[in-house]
PDB file of N, CA and C in Angstrom:
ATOM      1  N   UNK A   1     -95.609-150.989  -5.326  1.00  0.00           N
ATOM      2  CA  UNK A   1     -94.306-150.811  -4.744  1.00  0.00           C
ATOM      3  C   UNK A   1     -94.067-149.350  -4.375  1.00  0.00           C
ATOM      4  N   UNK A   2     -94.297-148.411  -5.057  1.00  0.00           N
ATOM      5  CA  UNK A   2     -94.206-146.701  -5.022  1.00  0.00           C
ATOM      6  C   UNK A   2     -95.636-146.642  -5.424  1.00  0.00           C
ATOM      7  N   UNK A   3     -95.766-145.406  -4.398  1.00  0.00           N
ATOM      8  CA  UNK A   3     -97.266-144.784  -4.223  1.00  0.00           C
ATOM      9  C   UNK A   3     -97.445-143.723  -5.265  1.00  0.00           C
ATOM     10  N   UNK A   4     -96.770-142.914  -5.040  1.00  0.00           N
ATOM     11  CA  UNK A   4     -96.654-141.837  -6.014  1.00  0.00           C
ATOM     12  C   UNK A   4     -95.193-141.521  -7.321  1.00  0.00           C
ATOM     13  N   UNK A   5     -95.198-140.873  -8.261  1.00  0.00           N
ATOM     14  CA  UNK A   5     -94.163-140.653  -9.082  1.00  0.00           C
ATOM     15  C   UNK A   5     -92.601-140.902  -8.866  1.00  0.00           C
ATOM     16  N   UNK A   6     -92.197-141.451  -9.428  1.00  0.00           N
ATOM     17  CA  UNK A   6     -90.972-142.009  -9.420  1.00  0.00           C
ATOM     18  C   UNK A   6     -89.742-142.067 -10.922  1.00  0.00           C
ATOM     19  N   UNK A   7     -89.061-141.531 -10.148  1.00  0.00           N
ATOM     20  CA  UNK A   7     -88.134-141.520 -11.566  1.00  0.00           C
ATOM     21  C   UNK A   7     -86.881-142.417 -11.231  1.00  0.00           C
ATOM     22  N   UNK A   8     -86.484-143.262 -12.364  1.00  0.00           N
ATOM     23  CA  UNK A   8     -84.984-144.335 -12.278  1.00  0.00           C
ATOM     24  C   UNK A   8     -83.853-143.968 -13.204  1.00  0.00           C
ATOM     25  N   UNK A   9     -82.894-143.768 -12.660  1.00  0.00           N
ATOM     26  CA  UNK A   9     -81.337-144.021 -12.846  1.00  0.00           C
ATOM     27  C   UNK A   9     -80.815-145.459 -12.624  1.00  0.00           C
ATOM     28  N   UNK A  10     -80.563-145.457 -14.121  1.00  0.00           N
ATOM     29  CA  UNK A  10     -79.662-147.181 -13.589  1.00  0.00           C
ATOM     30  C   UNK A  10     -77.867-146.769 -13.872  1.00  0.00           C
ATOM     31  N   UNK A  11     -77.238-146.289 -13.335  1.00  0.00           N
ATOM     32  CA  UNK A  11     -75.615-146.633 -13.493  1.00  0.00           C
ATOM     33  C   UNK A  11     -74.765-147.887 -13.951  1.00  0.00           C
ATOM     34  N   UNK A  12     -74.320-147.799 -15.073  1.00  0.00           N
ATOM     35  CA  UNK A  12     -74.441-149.098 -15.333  1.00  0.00           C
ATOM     36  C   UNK A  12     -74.747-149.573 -16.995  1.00  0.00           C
ATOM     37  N   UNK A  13     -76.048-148.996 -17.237  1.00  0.00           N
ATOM     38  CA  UNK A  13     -77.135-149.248 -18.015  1.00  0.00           C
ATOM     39  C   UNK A  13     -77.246-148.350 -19.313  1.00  0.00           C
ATOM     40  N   UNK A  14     -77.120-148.624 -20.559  1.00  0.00           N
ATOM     41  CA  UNK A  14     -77.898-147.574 -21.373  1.00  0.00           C
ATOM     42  C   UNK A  14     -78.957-147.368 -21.467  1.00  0.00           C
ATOM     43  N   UNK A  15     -79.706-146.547 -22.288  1.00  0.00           N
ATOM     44  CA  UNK A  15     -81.470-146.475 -22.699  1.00  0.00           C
ATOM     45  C   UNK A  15     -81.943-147.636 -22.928  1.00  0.00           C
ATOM     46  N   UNK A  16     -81.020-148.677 -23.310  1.00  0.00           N
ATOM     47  CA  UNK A  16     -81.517-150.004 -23.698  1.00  0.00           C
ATOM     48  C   UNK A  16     -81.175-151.002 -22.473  1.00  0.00           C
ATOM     49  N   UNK A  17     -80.697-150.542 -21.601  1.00  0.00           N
ATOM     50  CA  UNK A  17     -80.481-151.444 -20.524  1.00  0.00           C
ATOM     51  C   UNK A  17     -79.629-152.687 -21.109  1.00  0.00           C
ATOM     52  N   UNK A  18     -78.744-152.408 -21.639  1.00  0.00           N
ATOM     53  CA  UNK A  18     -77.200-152.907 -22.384  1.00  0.00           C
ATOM     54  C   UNK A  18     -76.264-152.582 -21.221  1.00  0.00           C
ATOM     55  N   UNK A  19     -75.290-153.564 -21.190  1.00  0.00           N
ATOM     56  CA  UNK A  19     -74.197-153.193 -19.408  1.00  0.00           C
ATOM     57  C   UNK A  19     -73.240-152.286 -20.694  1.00  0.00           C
ATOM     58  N   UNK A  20     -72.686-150.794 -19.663  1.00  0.00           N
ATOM     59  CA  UNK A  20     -71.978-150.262 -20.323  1.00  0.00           C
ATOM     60  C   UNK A  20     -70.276-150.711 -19.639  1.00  0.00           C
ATOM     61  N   UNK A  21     -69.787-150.089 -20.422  1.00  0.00           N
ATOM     62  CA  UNK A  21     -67.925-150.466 -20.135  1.00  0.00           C
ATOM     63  C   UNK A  21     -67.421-149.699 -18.959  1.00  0.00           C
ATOM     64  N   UNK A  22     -67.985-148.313 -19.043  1.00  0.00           N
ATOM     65  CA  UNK A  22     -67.196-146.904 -17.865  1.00  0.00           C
ATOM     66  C   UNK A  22     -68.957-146.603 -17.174  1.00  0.00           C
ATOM     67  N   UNK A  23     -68.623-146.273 -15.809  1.00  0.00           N
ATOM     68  CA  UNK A  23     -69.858-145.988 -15.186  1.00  0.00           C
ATOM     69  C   UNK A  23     -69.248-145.359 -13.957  1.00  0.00           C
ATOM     70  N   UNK A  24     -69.981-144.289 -13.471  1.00  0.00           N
ATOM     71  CA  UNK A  24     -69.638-143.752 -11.970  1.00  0.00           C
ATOM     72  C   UNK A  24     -70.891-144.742 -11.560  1.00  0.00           C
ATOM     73  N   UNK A  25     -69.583-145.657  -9.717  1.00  0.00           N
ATOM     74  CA  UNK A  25     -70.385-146.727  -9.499  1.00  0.00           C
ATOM     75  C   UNK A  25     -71.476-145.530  -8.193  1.00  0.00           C
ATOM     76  N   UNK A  26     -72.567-146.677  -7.912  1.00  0.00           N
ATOM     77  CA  UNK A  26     -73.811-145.643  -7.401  1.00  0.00           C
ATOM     78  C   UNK A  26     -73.361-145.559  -5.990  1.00  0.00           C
ATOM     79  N   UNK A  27     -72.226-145.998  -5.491  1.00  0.00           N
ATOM     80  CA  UNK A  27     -71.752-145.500  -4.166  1.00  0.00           C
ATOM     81  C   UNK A  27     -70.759-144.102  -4.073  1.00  0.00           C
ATOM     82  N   UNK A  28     -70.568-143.786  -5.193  1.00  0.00           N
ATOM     83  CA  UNK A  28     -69.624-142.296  -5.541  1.00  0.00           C
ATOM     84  C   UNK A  28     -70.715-141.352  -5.804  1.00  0.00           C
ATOM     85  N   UNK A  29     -71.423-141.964  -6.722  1.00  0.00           N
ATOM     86  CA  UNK A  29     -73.005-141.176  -7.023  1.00  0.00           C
ATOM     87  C   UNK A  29     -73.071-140.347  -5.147  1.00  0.00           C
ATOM     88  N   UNK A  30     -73.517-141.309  -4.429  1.00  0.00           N
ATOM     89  CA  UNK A  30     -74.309-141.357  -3.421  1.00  0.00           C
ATOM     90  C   UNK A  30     -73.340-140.390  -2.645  1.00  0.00           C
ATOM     91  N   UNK A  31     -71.656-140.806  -2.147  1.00  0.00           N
ATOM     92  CA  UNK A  31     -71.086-139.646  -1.743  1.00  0.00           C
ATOM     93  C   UNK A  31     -71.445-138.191  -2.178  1.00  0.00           C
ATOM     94  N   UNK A  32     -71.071-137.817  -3.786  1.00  0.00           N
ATOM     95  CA  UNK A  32     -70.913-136.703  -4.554  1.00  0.00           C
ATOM     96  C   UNK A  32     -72.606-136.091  -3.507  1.00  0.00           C
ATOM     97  N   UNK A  33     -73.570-136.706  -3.593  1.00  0.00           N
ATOM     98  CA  UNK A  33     -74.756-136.035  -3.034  1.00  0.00           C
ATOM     99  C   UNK A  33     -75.192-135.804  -1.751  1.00  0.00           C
ATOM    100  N   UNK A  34     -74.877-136.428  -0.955  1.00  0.00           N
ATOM    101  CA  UNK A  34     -74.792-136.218   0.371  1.00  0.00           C
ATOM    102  C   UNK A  34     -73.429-135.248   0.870  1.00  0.00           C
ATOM    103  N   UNK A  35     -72.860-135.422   0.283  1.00  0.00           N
ATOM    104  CA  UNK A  35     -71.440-134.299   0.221  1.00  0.00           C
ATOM    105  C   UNK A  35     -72.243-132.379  -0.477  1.00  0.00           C
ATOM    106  N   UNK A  36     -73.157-132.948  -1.135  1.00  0.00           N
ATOM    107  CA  UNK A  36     -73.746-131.509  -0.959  1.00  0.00           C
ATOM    108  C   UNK A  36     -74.928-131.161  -0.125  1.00  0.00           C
ATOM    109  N   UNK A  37     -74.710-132.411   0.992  1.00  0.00           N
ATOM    110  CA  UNK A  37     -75.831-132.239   1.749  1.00  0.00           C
ATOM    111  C   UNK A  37     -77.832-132.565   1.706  1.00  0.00           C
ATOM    112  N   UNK A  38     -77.782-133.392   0.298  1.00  0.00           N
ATOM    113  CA  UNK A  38     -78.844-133.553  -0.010  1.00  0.00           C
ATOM    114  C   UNK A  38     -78.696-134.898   0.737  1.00  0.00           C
ATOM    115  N   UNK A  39     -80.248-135.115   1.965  1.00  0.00           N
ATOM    116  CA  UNK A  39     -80.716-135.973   2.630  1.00  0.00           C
ATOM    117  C   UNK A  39     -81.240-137.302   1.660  1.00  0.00           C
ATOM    118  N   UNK A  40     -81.118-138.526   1.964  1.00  0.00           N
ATOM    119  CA  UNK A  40     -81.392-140.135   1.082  1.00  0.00           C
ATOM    120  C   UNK A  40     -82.351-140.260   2.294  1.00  0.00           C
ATOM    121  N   UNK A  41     -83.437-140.884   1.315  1.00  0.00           N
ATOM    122  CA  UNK A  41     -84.384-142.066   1.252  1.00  0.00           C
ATOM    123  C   UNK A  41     -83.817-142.827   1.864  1.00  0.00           C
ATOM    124  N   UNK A  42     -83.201-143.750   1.615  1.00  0.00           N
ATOM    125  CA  UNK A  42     -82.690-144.788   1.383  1.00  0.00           C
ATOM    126  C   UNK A  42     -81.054-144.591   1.297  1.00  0.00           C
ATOM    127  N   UNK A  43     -80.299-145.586   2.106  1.00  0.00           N
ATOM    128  CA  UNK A  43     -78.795-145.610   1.195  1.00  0.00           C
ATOM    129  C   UNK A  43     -78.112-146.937   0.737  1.00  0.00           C
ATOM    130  N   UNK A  44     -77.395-146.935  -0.338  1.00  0.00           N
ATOM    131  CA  UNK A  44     -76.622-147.749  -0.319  1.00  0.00           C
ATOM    132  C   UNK A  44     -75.664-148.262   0.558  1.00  0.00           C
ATOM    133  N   UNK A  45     -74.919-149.441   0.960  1.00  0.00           N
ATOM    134  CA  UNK A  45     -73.899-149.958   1.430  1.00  0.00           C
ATOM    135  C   UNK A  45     -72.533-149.667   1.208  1.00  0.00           C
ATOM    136  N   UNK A  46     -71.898-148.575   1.613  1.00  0.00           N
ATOM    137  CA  UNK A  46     -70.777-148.560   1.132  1.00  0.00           C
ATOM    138  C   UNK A  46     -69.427-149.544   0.957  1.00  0.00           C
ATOM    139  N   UNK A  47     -69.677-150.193   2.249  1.00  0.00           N
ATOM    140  CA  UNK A  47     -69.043-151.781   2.300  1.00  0.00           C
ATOM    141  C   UNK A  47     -69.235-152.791   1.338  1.00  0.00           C
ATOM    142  N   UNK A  48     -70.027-152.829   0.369  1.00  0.00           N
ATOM    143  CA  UNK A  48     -70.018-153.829  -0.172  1.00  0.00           C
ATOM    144  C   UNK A  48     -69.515-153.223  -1.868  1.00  0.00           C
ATOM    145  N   UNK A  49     -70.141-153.931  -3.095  1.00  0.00           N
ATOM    146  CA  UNK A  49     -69.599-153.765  -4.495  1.00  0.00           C
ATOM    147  C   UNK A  49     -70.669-154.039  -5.318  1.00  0.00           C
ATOM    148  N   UNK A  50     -70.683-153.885  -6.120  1.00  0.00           N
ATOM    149  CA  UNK A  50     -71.710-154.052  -7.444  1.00  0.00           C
ATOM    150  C   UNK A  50     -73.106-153.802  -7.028  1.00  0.00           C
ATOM    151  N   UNK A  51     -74.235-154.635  -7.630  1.00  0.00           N
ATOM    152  CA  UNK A  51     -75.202-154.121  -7.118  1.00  0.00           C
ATOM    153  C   UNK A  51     -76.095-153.141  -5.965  1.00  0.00           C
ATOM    154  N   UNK A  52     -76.439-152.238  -6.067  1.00  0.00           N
ATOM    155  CA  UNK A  52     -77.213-151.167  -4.774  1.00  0.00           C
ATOM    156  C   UNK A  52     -78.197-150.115  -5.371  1.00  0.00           C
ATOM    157  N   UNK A  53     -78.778-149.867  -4.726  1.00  0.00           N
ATOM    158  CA  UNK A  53     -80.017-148.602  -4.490  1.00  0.00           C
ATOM    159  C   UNK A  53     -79.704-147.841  -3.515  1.00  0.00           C
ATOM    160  N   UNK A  54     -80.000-146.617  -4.532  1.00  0.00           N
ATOM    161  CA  UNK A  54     -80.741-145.546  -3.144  1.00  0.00           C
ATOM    162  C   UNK A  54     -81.737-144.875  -3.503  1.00  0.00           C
ATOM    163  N   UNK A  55     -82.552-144.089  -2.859  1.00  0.00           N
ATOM    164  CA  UNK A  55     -83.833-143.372  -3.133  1.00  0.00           C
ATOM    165  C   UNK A  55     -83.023-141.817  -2.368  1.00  0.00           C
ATOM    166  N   UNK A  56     -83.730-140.750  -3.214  1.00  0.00           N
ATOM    167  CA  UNK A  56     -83.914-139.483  -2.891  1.00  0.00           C
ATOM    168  C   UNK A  56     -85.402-138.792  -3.525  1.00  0.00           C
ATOM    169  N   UNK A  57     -85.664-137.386  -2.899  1.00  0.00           N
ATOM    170  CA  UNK A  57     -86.857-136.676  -3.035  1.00  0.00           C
ATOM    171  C   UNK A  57     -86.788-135.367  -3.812  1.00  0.00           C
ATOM    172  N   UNK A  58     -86.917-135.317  -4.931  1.00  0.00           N
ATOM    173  CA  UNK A  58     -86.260-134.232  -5.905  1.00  0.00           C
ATOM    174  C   UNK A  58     -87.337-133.396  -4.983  1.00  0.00           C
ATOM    175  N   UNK A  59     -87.490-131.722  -5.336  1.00  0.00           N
ATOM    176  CA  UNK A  59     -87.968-130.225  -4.713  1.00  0.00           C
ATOM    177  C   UNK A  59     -89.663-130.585  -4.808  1.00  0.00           C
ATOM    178  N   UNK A  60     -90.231-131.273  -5.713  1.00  0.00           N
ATOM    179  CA  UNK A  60     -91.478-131.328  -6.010  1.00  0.00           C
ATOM    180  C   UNK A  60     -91.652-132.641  -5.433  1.00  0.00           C
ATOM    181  N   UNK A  61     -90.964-133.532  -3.987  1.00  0.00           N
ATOM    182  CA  UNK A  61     -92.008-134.587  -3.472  1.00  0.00           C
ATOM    183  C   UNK A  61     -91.729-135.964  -4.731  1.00  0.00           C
ATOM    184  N   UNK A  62     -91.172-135.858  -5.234  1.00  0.00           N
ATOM    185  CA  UNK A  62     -91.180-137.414  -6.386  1.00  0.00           C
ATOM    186  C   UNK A  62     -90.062-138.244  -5.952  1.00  0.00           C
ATOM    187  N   UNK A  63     -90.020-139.184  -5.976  1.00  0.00           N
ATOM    188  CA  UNK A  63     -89.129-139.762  -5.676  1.00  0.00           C
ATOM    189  C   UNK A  63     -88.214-140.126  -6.752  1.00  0.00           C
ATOM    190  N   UNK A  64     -86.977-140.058  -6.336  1.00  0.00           N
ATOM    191  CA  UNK A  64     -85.914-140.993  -7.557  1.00  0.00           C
ATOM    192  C   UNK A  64     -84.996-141.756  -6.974  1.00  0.00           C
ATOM    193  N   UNK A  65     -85.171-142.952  -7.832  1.00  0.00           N
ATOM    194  CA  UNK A  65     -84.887-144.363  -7.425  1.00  0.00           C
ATOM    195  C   UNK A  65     -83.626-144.624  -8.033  1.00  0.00           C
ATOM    196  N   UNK A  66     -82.223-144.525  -7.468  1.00  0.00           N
ATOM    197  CA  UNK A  66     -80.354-144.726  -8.176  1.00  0.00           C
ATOM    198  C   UNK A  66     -80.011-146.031  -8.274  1.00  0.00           C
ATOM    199  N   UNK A  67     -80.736-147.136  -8.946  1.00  0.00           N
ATOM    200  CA  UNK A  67     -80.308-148.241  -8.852  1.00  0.00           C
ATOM    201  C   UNK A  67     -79.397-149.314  -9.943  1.00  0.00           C
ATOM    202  N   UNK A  68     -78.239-149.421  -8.968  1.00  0.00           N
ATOM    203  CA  UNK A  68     -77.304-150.150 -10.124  1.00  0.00           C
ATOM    204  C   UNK A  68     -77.755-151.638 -10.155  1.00  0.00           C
ATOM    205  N   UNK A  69     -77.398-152.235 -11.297  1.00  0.00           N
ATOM    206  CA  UNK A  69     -77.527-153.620 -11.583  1.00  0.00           C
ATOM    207  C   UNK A  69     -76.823-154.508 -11.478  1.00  0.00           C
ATOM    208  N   UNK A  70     -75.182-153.782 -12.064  1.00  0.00           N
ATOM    209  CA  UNK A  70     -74.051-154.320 -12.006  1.00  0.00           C
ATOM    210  C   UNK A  70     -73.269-153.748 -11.530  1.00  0.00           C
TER     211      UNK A  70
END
């Protein structure tokens, strides 16, 4: 699925992947970062609700994968 290194954020999720109660949902995520101008992979849907992904390219080429569940 990914070629090279990849790191995941689940929003949403604890270390145990337990649904938490309070979460910044991954479409505010996704504003807050493109609002500082950092270019997406990938974006989420802002039109829609709950579930989404996005991908970005941290300074060293890796990818990180923002994907909510719930």
């Amino acid at each position: 699925m990914f070629e090279n290194n990849i790191l995941t954020f689940n929003p949403g999720w604890d270390e145990s992947a337990n649904k938490l109660d309070a979460f910044d949902d991954i479409r505010e995520i996704q504003r807050l970062l493109k609002g500082k101008g950092i270019v997406l992979l990938s974006e989420a849907d802002n039109s829609t609700s709950g579930p989404a992904s996005f991908m970005v390219l941290d300074p060293d080429g890796n990818t990180i994968l923002i994907d909510q569940h719930v």
